[in-house]
PDB file of N, CA and C in Angstrom:
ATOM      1  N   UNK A   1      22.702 -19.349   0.367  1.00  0.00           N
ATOM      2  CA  UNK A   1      21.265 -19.110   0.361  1.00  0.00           C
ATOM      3  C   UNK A   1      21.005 -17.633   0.642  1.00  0.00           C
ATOM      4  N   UNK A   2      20.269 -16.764  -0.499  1.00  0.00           N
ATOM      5  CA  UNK A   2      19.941 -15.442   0.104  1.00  0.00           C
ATOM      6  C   UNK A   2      18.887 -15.764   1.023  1.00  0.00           C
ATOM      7  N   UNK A   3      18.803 -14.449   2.170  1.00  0.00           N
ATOM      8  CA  UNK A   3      18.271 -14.419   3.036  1.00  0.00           C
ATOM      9  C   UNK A   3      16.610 -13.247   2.454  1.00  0.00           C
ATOM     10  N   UNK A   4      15.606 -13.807   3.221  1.00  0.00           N
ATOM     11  CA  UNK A   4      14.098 -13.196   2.997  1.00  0.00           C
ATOM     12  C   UNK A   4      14.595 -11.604   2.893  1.00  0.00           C
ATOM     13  N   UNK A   5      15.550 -10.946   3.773  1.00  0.00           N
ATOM     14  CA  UNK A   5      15.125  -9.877   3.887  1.00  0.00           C
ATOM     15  C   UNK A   5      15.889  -8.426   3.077  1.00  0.00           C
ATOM     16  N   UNK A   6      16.987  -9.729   2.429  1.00  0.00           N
ATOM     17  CA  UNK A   6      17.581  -9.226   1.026  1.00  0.00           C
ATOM     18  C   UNK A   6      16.519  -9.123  -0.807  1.00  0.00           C
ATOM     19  N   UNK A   7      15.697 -10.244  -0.472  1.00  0.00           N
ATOM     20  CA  UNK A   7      14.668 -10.014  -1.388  1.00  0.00           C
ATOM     21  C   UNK A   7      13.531  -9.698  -1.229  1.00  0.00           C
ATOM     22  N   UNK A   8      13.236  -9.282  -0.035  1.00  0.00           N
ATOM     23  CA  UNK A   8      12.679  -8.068   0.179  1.00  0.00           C
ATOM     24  C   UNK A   8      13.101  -6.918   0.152  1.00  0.00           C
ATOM     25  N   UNK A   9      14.176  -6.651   0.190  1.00  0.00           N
ATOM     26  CA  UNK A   9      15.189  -5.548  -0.317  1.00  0.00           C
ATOM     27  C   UNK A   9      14.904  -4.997  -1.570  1.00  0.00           C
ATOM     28  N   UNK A  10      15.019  -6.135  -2.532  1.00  0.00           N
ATOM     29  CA  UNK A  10      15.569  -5.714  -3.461  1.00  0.00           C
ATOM     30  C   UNK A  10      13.927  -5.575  -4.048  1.00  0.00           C
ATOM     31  N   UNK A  11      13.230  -6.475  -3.907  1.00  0.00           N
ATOM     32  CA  UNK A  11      11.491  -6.055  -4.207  1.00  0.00           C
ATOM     33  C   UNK A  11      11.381  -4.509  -4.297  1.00  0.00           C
ATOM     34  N   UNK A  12      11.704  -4.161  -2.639  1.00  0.00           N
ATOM     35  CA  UNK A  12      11.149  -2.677  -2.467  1.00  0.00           C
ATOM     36  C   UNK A  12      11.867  -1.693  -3.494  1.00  0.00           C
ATOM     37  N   UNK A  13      13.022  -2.286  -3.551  1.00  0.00           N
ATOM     38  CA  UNK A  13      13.564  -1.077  -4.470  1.00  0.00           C
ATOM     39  C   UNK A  13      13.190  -1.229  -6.137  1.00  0.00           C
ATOM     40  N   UNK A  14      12.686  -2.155  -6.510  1.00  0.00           N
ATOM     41  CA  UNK A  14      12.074  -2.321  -7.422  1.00  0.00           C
ATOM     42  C   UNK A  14      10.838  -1.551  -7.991  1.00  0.00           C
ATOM     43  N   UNK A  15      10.048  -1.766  -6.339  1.00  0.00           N
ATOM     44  CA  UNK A  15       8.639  -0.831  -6.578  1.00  0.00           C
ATOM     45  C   UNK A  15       9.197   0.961  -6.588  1.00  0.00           C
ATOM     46  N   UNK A  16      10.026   0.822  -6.158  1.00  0.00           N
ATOM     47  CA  UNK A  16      10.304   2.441  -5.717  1.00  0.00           C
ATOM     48  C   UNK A  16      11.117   2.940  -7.206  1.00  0.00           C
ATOM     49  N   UNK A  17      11.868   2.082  -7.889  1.00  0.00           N
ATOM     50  CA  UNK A  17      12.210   2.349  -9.133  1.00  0.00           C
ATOM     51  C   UNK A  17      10.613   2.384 -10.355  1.00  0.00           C
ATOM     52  N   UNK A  18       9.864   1.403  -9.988  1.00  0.00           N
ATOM     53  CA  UNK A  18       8.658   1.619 -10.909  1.00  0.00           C
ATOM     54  C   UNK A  18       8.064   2.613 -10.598  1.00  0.00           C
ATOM     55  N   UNK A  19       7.666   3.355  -9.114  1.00  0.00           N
ATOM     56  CA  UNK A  19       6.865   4.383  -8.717  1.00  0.00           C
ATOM     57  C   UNK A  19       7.686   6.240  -9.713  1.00  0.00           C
ATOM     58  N   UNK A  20       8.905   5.636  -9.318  1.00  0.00           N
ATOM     59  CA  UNK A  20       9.801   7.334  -9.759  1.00  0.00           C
ATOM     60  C   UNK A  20       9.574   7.447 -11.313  1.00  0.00           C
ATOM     61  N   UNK A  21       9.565   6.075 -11.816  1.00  0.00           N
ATOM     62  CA  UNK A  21       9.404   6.060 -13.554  1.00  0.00           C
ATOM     63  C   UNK A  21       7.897   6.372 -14.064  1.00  0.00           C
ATOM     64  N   UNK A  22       7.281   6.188 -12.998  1.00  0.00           N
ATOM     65  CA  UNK A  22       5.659   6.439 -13.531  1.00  0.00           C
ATOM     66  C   UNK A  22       5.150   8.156 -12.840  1.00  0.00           C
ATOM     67  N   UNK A  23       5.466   8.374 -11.675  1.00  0.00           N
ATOM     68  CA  UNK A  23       5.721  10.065 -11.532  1.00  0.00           C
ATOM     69  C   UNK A  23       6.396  10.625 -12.885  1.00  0.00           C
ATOM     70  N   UNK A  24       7.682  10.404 -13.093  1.00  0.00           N
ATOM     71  CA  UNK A  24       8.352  11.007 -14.284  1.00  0.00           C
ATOM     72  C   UNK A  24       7.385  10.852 -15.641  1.00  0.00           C
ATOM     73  N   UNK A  25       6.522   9.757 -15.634  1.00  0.00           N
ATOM     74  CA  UNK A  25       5.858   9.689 -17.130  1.00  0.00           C
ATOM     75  C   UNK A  25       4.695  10.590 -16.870  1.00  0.00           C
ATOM     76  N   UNK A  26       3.993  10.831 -15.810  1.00  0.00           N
ATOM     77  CA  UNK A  26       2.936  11.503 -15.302  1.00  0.00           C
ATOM     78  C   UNK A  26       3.369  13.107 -15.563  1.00  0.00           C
ATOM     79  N   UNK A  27       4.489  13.595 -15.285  1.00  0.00           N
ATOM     80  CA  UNK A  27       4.673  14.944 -15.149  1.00  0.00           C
ATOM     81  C   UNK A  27       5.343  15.067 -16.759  1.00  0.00           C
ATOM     82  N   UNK A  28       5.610  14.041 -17.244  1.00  0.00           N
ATOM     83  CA  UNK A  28       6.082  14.886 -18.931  1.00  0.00           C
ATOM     84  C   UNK A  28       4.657  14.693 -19.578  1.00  0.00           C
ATOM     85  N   UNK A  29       3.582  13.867 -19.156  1.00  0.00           N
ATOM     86  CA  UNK A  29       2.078  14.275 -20.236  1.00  0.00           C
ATOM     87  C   UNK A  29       1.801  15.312 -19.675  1.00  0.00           C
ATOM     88  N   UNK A  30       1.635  15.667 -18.096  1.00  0.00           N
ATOM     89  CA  UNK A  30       1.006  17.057 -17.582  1.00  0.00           C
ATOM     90  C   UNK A  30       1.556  18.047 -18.416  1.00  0.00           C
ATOM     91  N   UNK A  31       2.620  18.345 -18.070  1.00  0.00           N
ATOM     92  CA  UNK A  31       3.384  19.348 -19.089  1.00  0.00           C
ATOM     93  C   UNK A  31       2.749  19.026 -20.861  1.00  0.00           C
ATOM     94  N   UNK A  32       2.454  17.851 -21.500  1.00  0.00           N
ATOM     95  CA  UNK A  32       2.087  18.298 -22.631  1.00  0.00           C
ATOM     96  C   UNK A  32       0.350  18.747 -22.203  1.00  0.00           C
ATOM     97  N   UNK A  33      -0.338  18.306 -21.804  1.00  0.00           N
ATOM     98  CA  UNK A  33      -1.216  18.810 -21.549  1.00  0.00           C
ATOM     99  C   UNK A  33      -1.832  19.829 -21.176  1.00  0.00           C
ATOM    100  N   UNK A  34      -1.211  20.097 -20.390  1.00  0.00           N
ATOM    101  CA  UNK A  34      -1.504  21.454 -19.035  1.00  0.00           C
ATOM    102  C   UNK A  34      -0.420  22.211 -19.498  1.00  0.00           C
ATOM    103  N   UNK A  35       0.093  23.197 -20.985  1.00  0.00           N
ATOM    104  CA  UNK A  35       1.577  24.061 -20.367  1.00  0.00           C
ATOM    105  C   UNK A  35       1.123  25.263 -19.990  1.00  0.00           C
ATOM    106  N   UNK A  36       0.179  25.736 -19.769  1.00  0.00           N
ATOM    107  CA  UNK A  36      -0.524  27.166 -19.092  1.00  0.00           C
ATOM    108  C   UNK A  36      -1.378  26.369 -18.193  1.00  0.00           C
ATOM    109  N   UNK A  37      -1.959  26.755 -17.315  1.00  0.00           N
ATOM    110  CA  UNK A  37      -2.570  26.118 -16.091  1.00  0.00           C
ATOM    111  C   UNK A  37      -4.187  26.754 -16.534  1.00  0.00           C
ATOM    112  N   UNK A  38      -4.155  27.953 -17.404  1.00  0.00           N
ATOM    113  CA  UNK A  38      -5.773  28.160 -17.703  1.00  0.00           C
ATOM    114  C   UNK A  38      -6.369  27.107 -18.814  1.00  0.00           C
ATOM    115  N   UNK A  39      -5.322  26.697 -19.625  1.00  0.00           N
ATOM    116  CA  UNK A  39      -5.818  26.147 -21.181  1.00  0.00           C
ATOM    117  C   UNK A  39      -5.168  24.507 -21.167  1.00  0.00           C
ATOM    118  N   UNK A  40      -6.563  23.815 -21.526  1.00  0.00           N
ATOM    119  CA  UNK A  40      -5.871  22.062 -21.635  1.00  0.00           C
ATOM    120  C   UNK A  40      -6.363  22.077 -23.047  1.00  0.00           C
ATOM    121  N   UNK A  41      -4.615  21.233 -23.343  1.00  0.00           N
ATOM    122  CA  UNK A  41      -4.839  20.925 -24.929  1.00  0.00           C
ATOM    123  C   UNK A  41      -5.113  19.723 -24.832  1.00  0.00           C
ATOM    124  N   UNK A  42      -6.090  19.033 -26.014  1.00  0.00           N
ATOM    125  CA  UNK A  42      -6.556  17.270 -25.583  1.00  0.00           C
ATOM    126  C   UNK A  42      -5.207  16.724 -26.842  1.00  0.00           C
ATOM    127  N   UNK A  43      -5.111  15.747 -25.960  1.00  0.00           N
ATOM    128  CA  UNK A  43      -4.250  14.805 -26.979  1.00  0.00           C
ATOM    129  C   UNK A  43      -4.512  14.191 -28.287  1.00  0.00           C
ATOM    130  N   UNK A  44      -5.825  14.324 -28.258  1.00  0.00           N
ATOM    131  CA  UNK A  44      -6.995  13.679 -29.398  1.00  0.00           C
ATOM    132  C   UNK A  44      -7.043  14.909 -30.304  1.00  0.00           C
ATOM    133  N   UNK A  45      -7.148  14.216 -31.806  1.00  0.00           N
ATOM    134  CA  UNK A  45      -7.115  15.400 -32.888  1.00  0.00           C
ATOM    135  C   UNK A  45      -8.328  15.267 -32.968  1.00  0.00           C
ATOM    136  N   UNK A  46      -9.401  14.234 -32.478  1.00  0.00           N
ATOM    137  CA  UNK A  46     -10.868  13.383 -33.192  1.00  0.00           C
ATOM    138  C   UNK A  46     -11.718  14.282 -32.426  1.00  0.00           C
ATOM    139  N   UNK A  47     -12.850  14.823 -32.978  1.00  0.00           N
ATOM    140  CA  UNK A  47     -13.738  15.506 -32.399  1.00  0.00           C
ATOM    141  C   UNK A  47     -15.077  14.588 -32.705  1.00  0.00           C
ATOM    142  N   UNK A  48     -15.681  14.284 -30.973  1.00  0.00           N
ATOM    143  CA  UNK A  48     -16.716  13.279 -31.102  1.00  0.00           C
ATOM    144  C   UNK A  48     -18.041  14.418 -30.733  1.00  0.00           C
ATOM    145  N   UNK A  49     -19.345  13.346 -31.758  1.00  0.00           N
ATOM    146  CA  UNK A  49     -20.152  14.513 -31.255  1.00  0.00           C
ATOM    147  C   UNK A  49     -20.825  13.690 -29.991  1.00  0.00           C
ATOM    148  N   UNK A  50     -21.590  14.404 -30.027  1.00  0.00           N
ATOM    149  CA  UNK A  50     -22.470  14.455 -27.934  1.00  0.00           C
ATOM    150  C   UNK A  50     -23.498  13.138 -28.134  1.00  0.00           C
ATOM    151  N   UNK A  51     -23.898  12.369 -29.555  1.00  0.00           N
ATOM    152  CA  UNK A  51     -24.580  11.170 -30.006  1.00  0.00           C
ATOM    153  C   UNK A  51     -23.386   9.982 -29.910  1.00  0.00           C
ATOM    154  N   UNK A  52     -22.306  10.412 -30.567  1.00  0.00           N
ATOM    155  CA  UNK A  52     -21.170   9.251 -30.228  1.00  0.00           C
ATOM    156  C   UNK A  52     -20.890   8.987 -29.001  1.00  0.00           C
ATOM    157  N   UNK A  53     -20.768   9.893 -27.607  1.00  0.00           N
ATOM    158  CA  UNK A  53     -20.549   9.670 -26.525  1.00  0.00           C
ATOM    159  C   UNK A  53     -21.248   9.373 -26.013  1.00  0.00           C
ATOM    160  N   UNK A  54     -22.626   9.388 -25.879  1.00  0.00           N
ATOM    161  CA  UNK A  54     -23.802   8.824 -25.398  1.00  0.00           C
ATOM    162  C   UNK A  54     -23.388   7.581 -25.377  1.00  0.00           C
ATOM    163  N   UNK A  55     -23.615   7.266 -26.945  1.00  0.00           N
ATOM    164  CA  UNK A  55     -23.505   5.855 -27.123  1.00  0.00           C
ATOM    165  C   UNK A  55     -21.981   4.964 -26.848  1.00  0.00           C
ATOM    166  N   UNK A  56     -21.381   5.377 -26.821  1.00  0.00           N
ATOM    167  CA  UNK A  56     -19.980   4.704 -26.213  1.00  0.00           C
ATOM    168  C   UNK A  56     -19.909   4.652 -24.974  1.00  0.00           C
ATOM    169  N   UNK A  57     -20.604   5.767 -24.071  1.00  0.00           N
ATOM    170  CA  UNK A  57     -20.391   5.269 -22.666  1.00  0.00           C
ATOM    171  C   UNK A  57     -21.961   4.424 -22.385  1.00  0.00           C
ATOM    172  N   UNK A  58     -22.639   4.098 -22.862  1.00  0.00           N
ATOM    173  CA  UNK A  58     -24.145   3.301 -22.881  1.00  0.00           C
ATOM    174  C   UNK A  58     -23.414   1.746 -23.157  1.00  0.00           C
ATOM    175  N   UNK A  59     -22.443   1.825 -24.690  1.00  0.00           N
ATOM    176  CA  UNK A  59     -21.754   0.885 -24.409  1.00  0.00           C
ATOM    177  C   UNK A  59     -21.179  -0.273 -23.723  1.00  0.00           C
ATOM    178  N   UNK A  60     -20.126   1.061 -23.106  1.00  0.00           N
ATOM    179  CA  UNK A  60     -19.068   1.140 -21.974  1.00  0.00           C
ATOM    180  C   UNK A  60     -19.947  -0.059 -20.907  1.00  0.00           C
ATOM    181  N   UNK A  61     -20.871   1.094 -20.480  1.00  0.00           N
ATOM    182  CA  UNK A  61     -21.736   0.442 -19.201  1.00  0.00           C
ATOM    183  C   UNK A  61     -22.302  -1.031 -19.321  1.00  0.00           C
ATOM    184  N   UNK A  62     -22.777  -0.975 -20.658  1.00  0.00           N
ATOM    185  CA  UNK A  62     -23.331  -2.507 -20.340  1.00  0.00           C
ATOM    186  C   UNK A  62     -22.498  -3.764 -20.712  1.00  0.00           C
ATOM    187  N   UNK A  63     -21.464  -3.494 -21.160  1.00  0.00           N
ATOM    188  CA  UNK A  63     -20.443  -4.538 -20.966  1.00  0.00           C
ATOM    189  C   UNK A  63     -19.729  -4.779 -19.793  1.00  0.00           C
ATOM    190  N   UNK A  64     -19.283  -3.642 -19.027  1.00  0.00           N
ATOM    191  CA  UNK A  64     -19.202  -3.706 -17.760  1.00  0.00           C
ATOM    192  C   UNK A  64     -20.256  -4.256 -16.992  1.00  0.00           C
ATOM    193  N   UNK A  65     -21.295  -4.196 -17.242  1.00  0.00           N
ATOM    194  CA  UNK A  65     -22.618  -4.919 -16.512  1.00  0.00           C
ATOM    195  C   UNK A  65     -22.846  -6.087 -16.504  1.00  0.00           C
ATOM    196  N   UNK A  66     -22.678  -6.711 -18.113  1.00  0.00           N
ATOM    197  CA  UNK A  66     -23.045  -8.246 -18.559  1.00  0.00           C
ATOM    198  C   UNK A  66     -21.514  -9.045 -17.852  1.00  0.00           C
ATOM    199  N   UNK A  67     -20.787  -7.975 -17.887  1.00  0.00           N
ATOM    200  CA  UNK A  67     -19.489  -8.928 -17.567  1.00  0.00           C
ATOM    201  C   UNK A  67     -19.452  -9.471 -15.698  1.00  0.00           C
ATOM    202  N   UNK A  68     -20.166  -8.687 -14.772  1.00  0.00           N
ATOM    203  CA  UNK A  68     -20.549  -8.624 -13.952  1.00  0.00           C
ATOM    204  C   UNK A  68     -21.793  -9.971 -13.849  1.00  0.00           C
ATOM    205  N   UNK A  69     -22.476 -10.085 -14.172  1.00  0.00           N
ATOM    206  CA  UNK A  69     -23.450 -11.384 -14.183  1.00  0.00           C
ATOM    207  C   UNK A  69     -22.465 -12.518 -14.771  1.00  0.00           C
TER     208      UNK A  69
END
């Protein structure tokens, strides 16, 4: 019979293997993003205008809202 505090063991090292893999995925987009610290390149080739975003986050909001009731 394993014991609780071997699979808790092995849990933690689990999370600590998911945490180092998601730092590591975090710092290779920064780097595509950020490679000069004055200039961010967007990942998006799509240029939205200032009427599309209105309306997508007006959207956004009221589905988040109705989903809420």
């Amino acid at each position: 019979m394993i014991k609780t505090s071997k699979i808790n063991m092995v849990i933690n090292l689990c999370i600590l293997a998911l945490l180092i893999y998601l730092s590591v995925a975090v710092h290779q987009l920064q780097e595509k993003v950020f490679p000069d610290p004055n200039i961010m390149i967007p990942l998006a080739e799509k240029n939205i205008t200032n009427d599309e975003f209105e309306n997508a986050i007006k959207n956004f909001l009221m589905q988040k809202l109705s989903e809420i009731e």
